[in-house]
Protein backbone atom coordinates (compact mmCIF):
# COMPACT_ATOMS: atom_id res chain seq x y z
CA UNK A 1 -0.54 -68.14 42.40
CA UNK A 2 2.80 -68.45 40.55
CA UNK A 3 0.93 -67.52 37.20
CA UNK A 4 -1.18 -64.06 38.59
CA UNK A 5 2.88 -63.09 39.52
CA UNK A 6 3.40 -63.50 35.86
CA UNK A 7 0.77 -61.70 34.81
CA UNK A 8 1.42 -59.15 37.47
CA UNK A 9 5.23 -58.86 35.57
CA UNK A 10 3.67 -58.69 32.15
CA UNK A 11 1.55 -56.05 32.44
CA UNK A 12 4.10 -53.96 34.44
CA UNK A 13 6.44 -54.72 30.92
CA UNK A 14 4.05 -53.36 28.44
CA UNK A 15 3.15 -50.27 30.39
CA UNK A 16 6.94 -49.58 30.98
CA UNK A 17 7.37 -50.18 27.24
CA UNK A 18 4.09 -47.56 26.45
CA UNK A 19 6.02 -44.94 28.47
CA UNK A 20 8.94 -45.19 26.77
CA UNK A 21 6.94 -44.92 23.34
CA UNK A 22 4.85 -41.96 24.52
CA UNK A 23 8.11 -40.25 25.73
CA UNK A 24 9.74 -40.63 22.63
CA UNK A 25 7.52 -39.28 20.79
CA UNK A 26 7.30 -35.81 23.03
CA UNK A 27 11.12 -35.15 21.71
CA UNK A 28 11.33 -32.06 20.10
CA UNK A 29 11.88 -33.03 16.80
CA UNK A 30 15.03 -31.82 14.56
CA UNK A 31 14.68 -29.79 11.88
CA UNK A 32 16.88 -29.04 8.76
CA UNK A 33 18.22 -25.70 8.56
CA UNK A 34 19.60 -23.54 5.62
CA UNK A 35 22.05 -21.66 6.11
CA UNK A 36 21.86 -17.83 5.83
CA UNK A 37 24.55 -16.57 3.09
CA UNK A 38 26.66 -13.54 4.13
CA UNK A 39 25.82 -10.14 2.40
CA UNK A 40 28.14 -9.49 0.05
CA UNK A 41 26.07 -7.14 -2.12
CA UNK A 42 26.34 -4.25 0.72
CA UNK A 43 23.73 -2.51 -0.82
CA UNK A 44 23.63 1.24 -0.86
CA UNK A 45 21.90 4.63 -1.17
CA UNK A 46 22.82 7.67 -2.94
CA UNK A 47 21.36 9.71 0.09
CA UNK A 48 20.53 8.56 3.44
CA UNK A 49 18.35 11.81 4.23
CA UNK A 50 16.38 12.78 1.61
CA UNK A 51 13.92 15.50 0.73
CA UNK A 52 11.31 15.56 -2.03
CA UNK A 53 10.84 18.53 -4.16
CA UNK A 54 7.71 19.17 -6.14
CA UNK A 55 9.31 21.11 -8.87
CA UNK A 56 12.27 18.41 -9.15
CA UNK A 57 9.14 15.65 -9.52
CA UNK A 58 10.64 14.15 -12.85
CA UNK A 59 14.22 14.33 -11.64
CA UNK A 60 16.43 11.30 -9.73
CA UNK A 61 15.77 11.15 -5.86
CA UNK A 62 17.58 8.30 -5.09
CA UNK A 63 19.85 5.59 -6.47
CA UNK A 64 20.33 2.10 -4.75
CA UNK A 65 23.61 0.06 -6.17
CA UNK A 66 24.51 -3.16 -4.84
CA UNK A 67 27.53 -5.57 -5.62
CA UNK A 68 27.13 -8.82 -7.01
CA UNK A 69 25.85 -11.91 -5.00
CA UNK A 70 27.98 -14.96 -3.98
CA UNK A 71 27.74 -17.10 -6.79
CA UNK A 72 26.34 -20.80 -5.47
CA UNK A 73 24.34 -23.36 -6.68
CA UNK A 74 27.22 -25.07 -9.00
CA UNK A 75 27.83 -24.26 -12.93
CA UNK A 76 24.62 -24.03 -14.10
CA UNK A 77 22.93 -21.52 -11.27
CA UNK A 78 21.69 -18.45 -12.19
CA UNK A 79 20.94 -14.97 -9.87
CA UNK A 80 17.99 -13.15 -10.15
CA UNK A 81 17.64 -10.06 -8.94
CA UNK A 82 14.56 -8.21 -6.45
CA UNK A 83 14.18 -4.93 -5.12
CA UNK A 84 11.78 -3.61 -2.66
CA UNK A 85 11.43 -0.74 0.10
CA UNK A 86 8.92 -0.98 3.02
CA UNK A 87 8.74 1.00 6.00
CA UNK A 88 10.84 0.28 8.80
CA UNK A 89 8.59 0.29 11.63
CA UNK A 90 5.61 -1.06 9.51
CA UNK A 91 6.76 -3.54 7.14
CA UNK A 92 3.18 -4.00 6.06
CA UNK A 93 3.64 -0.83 3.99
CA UNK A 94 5.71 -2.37 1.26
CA UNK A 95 6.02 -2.01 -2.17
CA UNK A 96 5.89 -4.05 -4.97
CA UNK A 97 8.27 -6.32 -5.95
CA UNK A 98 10.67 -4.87 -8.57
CA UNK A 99 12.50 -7.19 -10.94
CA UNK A 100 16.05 -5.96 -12.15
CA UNK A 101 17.02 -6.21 -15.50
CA UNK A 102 19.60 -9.40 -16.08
CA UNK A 103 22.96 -7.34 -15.57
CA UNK A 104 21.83 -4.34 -13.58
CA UNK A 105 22.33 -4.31 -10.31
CA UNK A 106 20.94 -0.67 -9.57
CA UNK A 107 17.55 0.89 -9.43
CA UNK A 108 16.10 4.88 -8.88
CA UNK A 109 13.30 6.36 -8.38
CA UNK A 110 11.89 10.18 -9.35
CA UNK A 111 10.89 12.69 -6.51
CA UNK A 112 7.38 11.68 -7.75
CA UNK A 113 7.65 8.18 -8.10
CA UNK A 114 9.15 8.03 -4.44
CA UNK A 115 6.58 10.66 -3.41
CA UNK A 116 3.63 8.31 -4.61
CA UNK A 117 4.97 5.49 -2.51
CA UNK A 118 4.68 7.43 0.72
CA UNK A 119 0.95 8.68 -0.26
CA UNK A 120 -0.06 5.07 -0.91
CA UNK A 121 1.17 4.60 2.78
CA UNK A 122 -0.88 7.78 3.91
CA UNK A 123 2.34 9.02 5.03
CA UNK A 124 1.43 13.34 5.41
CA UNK A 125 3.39 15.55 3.32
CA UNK A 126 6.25 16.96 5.57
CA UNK A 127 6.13 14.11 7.83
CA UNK A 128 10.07 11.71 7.94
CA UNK A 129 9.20 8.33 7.69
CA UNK A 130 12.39 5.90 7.83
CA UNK A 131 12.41 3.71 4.64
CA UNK A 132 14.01 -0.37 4.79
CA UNK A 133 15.28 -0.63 1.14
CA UNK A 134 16.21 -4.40 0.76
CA UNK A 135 17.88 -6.10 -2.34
CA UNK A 136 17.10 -9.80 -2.60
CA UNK A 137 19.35 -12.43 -4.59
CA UNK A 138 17.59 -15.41 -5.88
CA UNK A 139 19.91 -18.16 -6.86
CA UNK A 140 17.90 -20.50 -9.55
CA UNK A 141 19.54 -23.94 -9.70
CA UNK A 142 18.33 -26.92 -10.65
CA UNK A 143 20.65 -29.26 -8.37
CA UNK A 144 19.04 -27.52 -4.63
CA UNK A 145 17.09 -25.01 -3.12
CA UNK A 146 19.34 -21.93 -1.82
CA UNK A 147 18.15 -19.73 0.80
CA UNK A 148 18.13 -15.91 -1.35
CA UNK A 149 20.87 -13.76 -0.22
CA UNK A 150 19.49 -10.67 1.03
CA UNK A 151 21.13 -6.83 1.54
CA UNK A 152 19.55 -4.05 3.12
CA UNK A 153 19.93 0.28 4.16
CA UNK A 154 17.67 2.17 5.58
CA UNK A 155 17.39 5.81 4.35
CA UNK A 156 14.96 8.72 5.71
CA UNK A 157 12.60 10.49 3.61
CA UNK A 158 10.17 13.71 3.64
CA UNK A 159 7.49 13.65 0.71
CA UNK A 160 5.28 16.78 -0.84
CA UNK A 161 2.17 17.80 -0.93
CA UNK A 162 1.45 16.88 -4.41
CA UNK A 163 -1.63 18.31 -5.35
CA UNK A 164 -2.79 22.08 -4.17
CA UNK A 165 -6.66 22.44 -2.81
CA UNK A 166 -6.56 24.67 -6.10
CA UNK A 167 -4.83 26.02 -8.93
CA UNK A 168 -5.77 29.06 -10.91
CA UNK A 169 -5.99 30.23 -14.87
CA UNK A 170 -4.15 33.15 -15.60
CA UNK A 171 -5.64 34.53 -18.89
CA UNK A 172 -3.98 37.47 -20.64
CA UNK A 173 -5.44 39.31 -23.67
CA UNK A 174 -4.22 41.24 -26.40
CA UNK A 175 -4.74 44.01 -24.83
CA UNK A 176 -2.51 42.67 -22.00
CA UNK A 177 -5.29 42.57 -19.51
CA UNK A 178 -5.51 39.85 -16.85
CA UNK A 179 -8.31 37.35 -15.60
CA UNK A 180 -7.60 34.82 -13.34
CA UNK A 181 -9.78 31.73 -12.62
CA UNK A 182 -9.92 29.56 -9.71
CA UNK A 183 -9.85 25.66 -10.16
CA UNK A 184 -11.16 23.49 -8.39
CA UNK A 185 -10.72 19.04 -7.55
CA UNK A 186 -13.92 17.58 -8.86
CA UNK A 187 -12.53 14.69 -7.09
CA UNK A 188 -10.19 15.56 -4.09
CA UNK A 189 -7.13 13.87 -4.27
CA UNK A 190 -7.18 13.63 -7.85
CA UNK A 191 -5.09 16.17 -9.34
CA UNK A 192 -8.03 17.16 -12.02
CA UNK A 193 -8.97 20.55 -12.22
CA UNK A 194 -11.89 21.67 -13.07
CA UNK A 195 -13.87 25.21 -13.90
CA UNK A 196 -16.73 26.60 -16.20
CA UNK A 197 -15.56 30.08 -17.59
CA UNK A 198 -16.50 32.25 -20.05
CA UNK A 199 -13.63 32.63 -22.07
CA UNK A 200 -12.34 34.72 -25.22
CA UNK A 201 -9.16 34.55 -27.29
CA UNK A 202 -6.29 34.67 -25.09
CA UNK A 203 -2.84 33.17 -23.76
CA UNK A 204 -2.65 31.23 -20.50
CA UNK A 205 -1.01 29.69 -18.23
CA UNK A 206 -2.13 28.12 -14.43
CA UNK A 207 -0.49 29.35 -11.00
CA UNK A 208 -0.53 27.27 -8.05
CA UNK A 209 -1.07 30.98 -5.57
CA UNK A 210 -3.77 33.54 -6.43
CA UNK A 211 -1.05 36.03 -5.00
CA UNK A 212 2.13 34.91 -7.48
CA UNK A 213 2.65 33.98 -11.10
CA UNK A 214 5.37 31.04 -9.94
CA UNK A 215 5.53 28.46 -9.26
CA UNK A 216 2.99 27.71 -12.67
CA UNK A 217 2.52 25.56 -15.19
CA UNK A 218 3.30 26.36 -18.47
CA UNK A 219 3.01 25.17 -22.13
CA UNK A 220 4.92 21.80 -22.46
CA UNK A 221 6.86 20.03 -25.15
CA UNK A 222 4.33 17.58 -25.89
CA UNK A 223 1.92 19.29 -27.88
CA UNK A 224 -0.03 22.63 -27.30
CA UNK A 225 -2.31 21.31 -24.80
CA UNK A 226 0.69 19.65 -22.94
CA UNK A 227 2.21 21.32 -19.40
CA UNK A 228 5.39 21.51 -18.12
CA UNK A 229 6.06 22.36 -13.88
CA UNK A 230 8.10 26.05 -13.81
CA UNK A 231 9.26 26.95 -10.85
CA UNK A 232 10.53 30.35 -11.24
CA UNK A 233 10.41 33.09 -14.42
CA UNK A 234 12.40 32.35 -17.74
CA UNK A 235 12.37 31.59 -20.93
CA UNK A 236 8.55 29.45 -21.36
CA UNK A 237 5.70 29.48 -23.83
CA UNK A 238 2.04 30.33 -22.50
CA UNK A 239 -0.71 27.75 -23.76
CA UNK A 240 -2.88 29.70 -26.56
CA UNK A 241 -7.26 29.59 -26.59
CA UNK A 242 -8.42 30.85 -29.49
CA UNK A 243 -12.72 30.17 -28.27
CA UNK A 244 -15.09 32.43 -27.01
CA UNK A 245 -18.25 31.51 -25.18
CA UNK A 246 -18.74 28.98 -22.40
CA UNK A 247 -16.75 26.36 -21.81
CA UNK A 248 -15.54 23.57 -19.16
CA UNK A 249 -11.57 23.63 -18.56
CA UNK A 250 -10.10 20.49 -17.61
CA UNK A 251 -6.27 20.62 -16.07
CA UNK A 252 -4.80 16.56 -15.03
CA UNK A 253 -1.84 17.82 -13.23
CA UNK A 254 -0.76 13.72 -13.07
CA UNK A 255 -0.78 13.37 -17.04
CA UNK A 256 0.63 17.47 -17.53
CA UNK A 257 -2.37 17.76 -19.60
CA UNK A 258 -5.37 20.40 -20.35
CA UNK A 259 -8.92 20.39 -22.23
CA UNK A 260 -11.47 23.11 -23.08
CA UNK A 261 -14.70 21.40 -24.16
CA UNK A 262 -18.48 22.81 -24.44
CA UNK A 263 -20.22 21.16 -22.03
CA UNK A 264 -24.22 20.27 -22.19
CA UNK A 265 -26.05 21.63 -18.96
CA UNK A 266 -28.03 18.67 -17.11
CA UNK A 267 -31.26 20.13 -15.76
CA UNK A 268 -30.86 17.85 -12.70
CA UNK A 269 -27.54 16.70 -12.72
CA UNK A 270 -28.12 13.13 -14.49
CA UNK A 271 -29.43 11.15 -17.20
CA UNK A 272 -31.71 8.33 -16.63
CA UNK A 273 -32.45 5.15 -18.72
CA UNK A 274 -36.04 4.83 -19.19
CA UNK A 275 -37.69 2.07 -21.03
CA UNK A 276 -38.66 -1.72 -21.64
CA UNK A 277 -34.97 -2.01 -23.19
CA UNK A 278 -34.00 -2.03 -19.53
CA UNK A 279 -34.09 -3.47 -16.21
CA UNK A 280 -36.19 -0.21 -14.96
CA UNK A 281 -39.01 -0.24 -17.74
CA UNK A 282 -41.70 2.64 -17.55
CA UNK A 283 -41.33 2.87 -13.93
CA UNK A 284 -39.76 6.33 -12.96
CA UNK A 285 -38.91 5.72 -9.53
CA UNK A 286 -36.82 2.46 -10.85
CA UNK A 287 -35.22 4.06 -13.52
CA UNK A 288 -33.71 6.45 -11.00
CA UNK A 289 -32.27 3.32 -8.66
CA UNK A 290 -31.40 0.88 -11.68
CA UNK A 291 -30.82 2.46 -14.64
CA UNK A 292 -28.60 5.61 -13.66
CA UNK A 293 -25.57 7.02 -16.25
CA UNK A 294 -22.76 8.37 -13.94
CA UNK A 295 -20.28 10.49 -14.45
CA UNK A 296 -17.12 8.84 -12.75
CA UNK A 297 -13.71 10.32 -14.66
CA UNK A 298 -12.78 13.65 -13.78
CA UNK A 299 -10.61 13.89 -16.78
CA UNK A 300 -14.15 13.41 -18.92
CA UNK A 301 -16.90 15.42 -17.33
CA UNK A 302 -18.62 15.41 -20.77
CA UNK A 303 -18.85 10.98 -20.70
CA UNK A 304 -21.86 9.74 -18.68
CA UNK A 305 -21.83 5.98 -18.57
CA UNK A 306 -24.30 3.38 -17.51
CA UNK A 307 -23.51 -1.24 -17.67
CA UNK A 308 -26.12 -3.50 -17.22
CA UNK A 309 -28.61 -5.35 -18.98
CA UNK A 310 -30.42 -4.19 -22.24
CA UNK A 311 -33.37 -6.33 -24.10
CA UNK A 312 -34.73 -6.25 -27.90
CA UNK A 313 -37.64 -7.73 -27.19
CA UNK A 314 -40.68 -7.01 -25.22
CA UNK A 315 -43.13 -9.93 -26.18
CA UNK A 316 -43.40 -9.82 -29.62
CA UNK A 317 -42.56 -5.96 -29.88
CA UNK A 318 -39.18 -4.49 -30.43
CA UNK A 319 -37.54 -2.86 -27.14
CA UNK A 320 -37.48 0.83 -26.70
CA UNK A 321 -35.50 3.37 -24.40
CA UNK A 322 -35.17 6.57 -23.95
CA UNK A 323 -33.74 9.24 -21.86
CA UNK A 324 -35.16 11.25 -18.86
CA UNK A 325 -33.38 14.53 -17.45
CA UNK A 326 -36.16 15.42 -14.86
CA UNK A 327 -38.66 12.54 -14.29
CA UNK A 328 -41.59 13.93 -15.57
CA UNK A 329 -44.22 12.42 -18.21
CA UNK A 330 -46.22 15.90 -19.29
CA UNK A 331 -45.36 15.81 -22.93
CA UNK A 332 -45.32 19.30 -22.73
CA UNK A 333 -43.11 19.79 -20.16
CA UNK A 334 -40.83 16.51 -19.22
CA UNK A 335 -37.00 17.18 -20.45
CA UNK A 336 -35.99 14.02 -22.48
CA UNK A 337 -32.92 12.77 -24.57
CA UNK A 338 -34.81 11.30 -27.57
CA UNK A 339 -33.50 9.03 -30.35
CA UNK A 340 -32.75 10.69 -34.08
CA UNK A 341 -35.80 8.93 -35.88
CA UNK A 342 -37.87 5.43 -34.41
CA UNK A 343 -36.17 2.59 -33.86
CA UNK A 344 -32.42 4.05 -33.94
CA UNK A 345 -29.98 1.24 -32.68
CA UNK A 346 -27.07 3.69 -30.62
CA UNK A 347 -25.02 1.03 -31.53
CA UNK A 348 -24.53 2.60 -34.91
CA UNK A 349 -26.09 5.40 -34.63
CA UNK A 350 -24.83 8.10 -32.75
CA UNK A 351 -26.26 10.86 -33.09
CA UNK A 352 -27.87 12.00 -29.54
CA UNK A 353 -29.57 15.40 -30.48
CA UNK A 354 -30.78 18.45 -28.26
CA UNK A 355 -32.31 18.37 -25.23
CA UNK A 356 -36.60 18.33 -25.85
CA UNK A 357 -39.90 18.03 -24.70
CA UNK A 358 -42.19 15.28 -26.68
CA UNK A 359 -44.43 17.69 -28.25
CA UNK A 360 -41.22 19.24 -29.95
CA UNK A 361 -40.41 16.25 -32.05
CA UNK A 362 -42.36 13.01 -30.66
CA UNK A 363 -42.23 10.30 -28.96
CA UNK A 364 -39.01 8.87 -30.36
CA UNK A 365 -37.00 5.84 -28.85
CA UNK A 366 -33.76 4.04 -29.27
CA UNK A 367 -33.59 0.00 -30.32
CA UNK A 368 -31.09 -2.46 -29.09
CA UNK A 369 -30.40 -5.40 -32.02
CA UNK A 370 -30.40 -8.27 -29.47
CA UNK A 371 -30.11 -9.19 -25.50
CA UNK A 372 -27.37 -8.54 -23.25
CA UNK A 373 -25.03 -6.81 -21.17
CA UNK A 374 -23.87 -3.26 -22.61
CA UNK A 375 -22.05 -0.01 -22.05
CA UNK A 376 -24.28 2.91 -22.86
CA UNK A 377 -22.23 6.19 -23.01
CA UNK A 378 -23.30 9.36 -23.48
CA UNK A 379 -20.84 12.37 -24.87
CA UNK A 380 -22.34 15.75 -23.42
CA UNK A 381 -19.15 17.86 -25.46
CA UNK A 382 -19.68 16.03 -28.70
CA UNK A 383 -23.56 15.04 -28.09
CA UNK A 384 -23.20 11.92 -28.98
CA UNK A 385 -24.45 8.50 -27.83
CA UNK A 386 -22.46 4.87 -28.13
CA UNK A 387 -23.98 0.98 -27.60
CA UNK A 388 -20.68 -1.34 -26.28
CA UNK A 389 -20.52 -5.16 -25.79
CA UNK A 390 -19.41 -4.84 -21.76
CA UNK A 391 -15.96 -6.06 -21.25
């Protein structure tokens, strides 16, 4: 009897004892914290309310300046320096991290640079969006870890519209007579104009309203096919043509740029890789899924470019390719890109050639020297053809 009361006691120990293990161990437990440093950078704006102008785009918008960090970490720290903006109220639209020179401790941006950041947050020209600017002191020591010290403003901003639905080419004459071209976005957004005009030796320039000369863009500093943004009339240089015939004009508003090239005319608006150099062989239908050029740069209408796999064998034959602009086999009738003389590797040899049927010439096809993966890239200003390694 006396030893179940002992056992009785023992057991009512040990689960006492678990209890007090078990409760011990649901104590919140204590962590270390670092301490926050007080700003003493007070960083600031050169305008809390800011509006972008177009025709200022490559002028200062806004200026942050900050004083220097508390200095911490011992004798051998070091500060680094970090500057970013995001937008108050969605800090997930935030731009890159910008490291400042050793010794600065400012940073600006350009209407247009500032203007770009609120497009890459699809923030509609016109609309005020409240920006979070925030400086950000790293201390770099090898004796500790130091929490950054941090400073930040908040300024508002309204952006631009930076690129018009369309622009137009003023042309004058000689004889002082006017024609005036509307330009197009081959690719919305872009900023790259483009039109097909028939054109004779004149001066130029391109408005941004069908109904006013300014604002325009006029001839820039960099070269005669450079731009320059004009706001209103004085004392500018029109850009010069000195062709006649048909040609393509290209205007990149982004690099202040234009280019008048003759461009080739695509029966069907493509060029197709026919062949057993290719992944499509002498199937049609696959040569129009697989083996496609495209045209993808609005700056270069005239490159059409096609990566993939090209082959220099076919058994114990050589590989051939050629071109197709409109799917059709009648050697009569079937629009082709064929190669110079038999066997041509594009590689080397560049030379592309006109537009043909096979009766016109024969059946002539392009080589490739061994396997792989290549660039092919056809030149419709230049008619030219190029073989490149892929990157």
């Amino acid at each position: 009897m006396k030893s179940m009361i002992m056992n009785k006691i023992m057991k009512l120990i040990c689960l006492l004892f678990l209890v007090s293990i078990v409760a011990s161990c649901n104590k919140d437990p204590e962590y270390y914290t670092l301490e926050t440093p007080a700003d003493q950078m007070l960083l600031k704006t050169s305008s809390a309310d800011l509006t972008l102008e177009k025709e200022k785009e490559n002028e200062t918008a806004v200026t942050f300046t900050w004083n220097a960090a508390a200095q911490r970490g011992g004798a051998d720290a070091s500060i680094a320096y970090f500057f970013r903006m995001y937008m108050a109220d969605l800090h997930s639209n935030v731009t890159s991290l910008y490291e400042i020179e050793a010794g600065e401790r400012s940073i600006s941006f350009t209407h247009n640079e500032l203007n770009d950041i609120l497009a890459s947050w699809s923030i509609l020209p016109g609309d005020k969006v409240t920006i979070e600017a925030e400086v950000i002191a790293q201390v770099n020591s090898s004796a500790q870890y130091l929490k950054p010290e941090l400073s930040k403003i908040q300024l508002n901003v309204v952006g631009y519209d930076k690129n018009a639905t369309a622009i137009y080419m003023v042309m004058v004459d000689d004889a002082g007579e006017r024609t005036v071209r509307r330009m197009t976005e081959k690719v919305v957004g872009s900023g790259i104009y483009q039109s097909q005009a028939e054109l004779k030796p004149c001066k130029y320039f391109f408005a941004l309203s069908a109904e006013s000369d300014y604002p325009c863009y006029m001839k820039g500093e960099n070269g005669d096919n450079s731009l320059q943004y004009v706001a209103e009339a004085g004392d500018y240089e029109m850009l010069e043509n000195t062709k006649s015939g048909a040609y393509t004009v290209i205007t990149d508003l982004n690099m202040l740029d234009v280019s008048i090239i003759q461009l080739f005319s695509l029966p069907q608006n493509g060029i197709w890789i026919v062949g057993s150099a290719c992944d499509a062989k002498w199937n049609l239908d696959d040569a129009r899924s697989k083996c496609a050029l495209e045209n993808k740069d609005p700056r270069r209408p005239n490159l059409w470019t096609y990566t993939g796999n090209f082959y220099s064998k076919d058994g114990d034959n050589p590989s051939e390719f050629k071109l197709t602009l409109d799917f059709n086999w009648d050697a009569g009738k079937g629009l082709w890109f064929f190669a110079p003389y038999a066997a041509a590797n594009p590689a080397v040899e560049h030379e592309l050639g006109e537009m043909r049927v096979q009766n016109d010439g024969g059946d002539l096809k392009w080589t490739v020297a061994s396997d792989g993966k290549y660039t092919l890239t056809v030149d419709l200003d230049q008619m030219k053809i190029y073989l490149d390694p892929a990157e």
